[in-house]
Structures are given as structure tokens and as C-alpha cells.
Protein backbone atom coordinates (compact mmCIF):
# COMPACT_ATOMS: atom_id res chain seq x y z
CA UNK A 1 49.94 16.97 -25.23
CA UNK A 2 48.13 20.29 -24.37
CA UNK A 3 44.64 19.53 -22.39
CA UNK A 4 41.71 21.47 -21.58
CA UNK A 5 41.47 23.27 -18.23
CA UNK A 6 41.41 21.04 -15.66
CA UNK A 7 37.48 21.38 -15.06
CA UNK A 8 36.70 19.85 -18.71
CA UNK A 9 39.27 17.10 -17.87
CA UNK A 10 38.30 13.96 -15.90
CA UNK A 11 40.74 11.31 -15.32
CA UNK A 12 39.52 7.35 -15.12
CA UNK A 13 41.21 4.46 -13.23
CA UNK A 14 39.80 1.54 -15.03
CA UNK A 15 39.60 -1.60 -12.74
CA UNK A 16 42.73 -0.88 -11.16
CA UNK A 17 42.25 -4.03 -9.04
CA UNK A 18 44.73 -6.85 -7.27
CA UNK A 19 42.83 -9.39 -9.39
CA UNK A 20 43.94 -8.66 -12.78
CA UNK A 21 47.86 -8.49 -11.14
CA UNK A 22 50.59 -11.20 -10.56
CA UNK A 23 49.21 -11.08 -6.50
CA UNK A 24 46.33 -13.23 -7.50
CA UNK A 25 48.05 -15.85 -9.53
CA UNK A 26 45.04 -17.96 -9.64
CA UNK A 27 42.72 -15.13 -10.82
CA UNK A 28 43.49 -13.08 -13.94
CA UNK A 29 47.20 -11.97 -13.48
CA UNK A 30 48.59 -9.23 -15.77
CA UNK A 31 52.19 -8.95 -16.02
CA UNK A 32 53.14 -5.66 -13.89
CA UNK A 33 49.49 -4.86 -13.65
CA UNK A 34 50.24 -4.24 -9.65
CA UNK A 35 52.80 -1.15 -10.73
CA UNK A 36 50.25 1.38 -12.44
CA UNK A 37 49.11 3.12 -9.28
CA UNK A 38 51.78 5.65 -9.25
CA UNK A 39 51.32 6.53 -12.80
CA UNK A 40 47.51 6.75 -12.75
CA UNK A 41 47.81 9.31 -9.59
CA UNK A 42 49.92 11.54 -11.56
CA UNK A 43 47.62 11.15 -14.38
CA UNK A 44 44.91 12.27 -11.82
CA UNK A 45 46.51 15.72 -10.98
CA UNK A 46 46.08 17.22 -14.26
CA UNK A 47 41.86 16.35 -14.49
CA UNK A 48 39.76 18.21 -11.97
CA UNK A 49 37.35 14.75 -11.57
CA UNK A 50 38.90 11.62 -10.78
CA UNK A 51 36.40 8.48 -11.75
CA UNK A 52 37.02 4.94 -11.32
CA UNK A 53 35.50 1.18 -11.94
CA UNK A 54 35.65 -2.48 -10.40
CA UNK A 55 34.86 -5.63 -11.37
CA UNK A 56 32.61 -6.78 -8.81
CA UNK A 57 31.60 -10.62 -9.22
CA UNK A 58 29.73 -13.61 -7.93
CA UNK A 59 31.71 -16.58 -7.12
CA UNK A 60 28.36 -18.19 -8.73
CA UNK A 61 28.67 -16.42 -11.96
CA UNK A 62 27.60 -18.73 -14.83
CA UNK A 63 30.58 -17.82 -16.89
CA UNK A 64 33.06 -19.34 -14.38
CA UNK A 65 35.64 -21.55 -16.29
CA UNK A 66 35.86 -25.24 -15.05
CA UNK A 67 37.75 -27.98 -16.39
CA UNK A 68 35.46 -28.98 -19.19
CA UNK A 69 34.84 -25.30 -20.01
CA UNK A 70 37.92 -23.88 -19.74
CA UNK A 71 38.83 -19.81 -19.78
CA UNK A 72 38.72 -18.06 -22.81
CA UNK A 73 36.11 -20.47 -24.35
CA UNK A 74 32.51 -19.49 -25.75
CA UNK A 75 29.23 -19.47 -23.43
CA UNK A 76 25.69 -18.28 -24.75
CA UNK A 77 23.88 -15.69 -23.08
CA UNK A 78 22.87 -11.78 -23.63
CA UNK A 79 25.17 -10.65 -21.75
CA UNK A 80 27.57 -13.08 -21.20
CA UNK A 81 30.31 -13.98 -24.33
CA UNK A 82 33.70 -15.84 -22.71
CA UNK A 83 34.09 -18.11 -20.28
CA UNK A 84 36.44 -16.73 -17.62
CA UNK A 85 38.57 -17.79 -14.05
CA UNK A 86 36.79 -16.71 -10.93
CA UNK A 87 37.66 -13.19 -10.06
CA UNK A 88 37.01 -10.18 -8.07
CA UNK A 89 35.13 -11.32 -5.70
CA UNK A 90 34.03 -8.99 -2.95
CA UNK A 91 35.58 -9.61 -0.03
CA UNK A 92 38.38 -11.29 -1.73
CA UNK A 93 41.85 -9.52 -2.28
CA UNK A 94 41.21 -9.46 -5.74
CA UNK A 95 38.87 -7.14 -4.91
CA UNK A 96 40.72 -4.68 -4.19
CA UNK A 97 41.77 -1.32 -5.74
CA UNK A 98 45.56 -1.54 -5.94
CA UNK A 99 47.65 -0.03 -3.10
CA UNK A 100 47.67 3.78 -3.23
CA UNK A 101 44.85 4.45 -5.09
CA UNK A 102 42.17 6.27 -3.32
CA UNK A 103 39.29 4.39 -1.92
CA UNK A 104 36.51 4.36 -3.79
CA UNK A 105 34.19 6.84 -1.64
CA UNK A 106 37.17 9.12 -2.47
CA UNK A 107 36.73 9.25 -6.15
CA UNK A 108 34.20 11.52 -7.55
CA UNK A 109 31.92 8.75 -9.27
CA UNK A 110 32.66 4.94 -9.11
CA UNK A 111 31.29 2.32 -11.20
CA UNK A 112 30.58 -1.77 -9.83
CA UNK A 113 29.94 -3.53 -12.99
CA UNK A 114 29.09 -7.56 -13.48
CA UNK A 115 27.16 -8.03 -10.50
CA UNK A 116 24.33 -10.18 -11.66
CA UNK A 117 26.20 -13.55 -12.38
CA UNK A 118 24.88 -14.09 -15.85
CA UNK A 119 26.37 -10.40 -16.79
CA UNK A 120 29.85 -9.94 -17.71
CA UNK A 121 30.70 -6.86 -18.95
CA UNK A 122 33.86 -5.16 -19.99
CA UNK A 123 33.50 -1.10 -20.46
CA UNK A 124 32.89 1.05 -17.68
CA UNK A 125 29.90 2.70 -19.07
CA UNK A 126 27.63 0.15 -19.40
CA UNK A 127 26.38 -3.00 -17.48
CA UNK A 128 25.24 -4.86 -20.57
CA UNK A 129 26.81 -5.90 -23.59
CA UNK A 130 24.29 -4.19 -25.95
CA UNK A 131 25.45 -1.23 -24.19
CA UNK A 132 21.35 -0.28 -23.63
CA UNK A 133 21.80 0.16 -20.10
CA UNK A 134 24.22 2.96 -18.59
CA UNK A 135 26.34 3.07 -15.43
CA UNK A 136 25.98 6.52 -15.40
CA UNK A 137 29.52 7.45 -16.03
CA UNK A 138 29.03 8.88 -20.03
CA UNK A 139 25.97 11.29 -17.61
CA UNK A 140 27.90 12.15 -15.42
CA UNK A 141 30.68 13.88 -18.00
CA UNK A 142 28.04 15.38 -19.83
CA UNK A 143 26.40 16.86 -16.62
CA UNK A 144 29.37 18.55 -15.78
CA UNK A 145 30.74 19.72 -19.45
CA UNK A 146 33.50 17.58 -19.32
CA UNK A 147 34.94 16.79 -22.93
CA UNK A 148 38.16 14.96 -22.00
CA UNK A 149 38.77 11.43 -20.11
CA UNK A 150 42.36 10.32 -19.00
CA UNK A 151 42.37 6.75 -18.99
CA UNK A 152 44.53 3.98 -17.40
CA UNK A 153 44.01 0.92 -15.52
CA UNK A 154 43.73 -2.84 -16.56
CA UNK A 155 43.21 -4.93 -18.81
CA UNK A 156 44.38 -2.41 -21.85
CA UNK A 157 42.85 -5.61 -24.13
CA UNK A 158 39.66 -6.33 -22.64
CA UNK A 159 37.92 -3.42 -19.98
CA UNK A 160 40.53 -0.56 -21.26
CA UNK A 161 39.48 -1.36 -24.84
CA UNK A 162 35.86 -1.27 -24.52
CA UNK A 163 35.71 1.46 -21.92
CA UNK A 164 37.85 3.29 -24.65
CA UNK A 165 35.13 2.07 -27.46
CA UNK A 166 32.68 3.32 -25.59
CA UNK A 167 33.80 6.71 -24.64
CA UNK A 168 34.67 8.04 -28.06
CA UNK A 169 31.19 6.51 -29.05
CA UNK A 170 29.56 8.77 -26.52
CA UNK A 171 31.81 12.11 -28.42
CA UNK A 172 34.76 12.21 -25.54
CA UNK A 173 38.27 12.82 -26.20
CA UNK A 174 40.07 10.39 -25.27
CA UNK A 175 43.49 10.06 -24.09
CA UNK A 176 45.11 6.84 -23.05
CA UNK A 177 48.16 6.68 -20.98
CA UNK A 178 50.46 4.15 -22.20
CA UNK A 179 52.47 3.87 -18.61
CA UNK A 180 49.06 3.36 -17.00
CA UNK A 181 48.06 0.24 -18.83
CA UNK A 182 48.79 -3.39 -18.82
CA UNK A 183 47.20 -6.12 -20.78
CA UNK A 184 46.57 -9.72 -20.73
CA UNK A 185 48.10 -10.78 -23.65
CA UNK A 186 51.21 -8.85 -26.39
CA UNK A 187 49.12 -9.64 -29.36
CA UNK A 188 45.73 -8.77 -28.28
CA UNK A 189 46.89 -5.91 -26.89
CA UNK A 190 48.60 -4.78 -29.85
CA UNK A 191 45.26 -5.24 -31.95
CA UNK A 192 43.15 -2.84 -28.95
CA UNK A 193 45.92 0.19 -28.99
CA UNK A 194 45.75 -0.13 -32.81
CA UNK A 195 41.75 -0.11 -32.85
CA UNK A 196 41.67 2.69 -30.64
CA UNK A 197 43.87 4.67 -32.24
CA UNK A 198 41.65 4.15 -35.42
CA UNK A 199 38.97 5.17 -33.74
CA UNK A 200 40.05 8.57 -32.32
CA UNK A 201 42.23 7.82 -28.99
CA UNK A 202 45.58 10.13 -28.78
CA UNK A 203 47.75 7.37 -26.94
CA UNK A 204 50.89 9.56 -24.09
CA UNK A 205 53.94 7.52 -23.30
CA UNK A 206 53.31 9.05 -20.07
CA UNK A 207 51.80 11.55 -17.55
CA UNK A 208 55.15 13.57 -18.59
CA UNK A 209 53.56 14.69 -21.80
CA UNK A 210 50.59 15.83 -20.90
CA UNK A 211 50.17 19.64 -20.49
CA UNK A 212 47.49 21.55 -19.27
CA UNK A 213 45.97 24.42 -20.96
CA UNK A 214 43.92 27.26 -19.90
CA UNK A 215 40.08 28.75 -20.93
């Protein structure tokens, strides 16, 4: 796939974390989620901004799944929609960007989202799920003319989806790496690649196809 110059190209590692990999078994663990680093560096040599997100929670977030409100279940609140296991805690290893991935003062703009613990959100551009209030990552493309986002990272179903969503809203192109995501689940999975693919995403096997073009 022929890109942009490199300048108009930024490249986004979407919580890329131990948490949402086999590593953490007791946390959200995505089959082969820990193997994507490789592929989402290579991804990052063709953009000339690399951006990335975390999942940063409180271990006293109200949407913590217990025993009588198990994971996956409803919970009112604004900004709250699923109840979910306990994960990414800072400080914890789940915490933490996968191995080989640059630390996050290394990236050019970084994104902690889900904080407050009745938030959860799932895109990268927002910390609320009304999407009203910004992370600054959509501002910071626009500030620096950049039309086209790389993305990869974890879960494809759930924070790759909406980050996805959320980007093409905002007018990006948007190119998802298929050797750069994992999900949580086949099916629901399946359903996110097809939605974004109605909406606009161009979907690479891998960094392999990509090309870069010249202004």
C-alpha cells in the first residue's frame, strides 16, 4: 500500500501493554498479544511520528468485576458501560508497555486514559465515552498536517476498534496492521475488522505491504 511521505504519516501503538497478554493470566490475557512488538516497530519506520496509549487504572475502579458482578456484565454510569477484571495498574506488570517498545517519554505524544475510577474508556482519543473530552491525540495530528495513522496494538475488539472509530470520525486515514493486532475474542473481533472496514479503514497483512511515497 503506497503512503504519504513519512511527515504526513504517524504510526500508533495502541495499549501495547503486558496486561492484555498471556503474562498476566489473571488480568485480561489476549492470545499472542505479548508478540506484536516487533511488528509495530517496523510499522513505526515508515511514519515520521510515533504515538502511543495505556490503560492506566485504579485498583478501586467501580467497574471492577467481583463474583456477583462478574466481567463482561452491565454497570450504569456516564462513562462507565462493562464490568471488567482488574487491570493495568500502575506499578503493576500489567502496566507495562511490552518488551521492546520504546518507553513512553520516547514516543512523540502518549496518551494515559481511565484514570478516574468511574471512567473506562476504550479509544485513544478521548477520556469519556461521549467522546466530549479529547486526549489531545486527534490535535496533535492536525497540528502537524498529518493525514495518515498506522495502527496496531491490543485489543483489535475493544481499544483498537474504537480508537479506529474515532480516528476516521476525526477525517484520518486509517490503516490497520493486521500482524500488529490481537483481540480478545474470534467473533468479536471478526465483527470490529468488518465495522472498520465499513467505515473507511484499509486493513495490511503486514508492515511488508506498506510503501512509502514521496511529495
Amino acid at each position: 500500500m503506497k503512503l504519504p511521505a513519512k511527515h504526513r504519516v504517524a504510526s500508533l501503538d495502541v495499549d501495547a501493554q503486558y496486561t492484555f497478554t498471556p503474562v498476566c493470566p489473571d488480568e485480561l490475557p489476549v492470545a499472542g498479544g505479548d508478540s506484536i512488538a516487533d511488528e509495530l516497530n517496523r510499522q513505526a519506520a515508515f511514519a515520521g511520528h510515533r504515538l502511543g496509549s495505556k490503560d492506566a487504572h485504579s485498583p478501586a475502579a467501580h467497574w471492577v468485576a467481583s463474583d456477583a458482578h462478574p466481567a463482561f456484565s452491565k454497570i450504569a454510569g456516564d462513562n462507565m458501560d462493562l464490568r471488567w477484571p482488574l487491570h493495568a495498574v500502575p506499578g503493576t506488570r500489567g502496566f507495562e508497555l511490552l518488551d521492546g517498545l520504546p518507553h513512553p517519554a520516547d514516543y512523540d505524544f502518549f496518551v494515559w486514559k481511565g484514570v478516574e475510577p468511574d471512567m473506562h474508556p476504550y479509544g485513544a482519543c478521548f477520556h469519556d465515552l461521549d467522546e466530549r473530552q479529547s486526549t489531545g491525540l486527534i490535535e496533535y495530528l492536525r497540528c502537524h498536517d498529518i493525514d495518515t495513522v498506522l495502527v496496531g496494538g491490543l485489543a483489535t475488539d475493544y481499544c483498537v476498534f474504537h480508537t479506529v472509530k474515532q480516528l476516521l470520525a476525526a477525517g484520518m486515514n486509517v490503516v490497520v496492521n493486521r500482524s500488529a493486532i490481537r483481540g480478545v475474542a474470534d467473533d468479536t473481533s471478526r465483527h470490529a475488522m468488518a465495522e472498520m472496514i465499513q467505515l473507511g479503514a484499509h486493513f495490511v497483512h503486514d508492515s511488508q505491504e506498506l510503501e512509502q511515497g514521496h511529495d
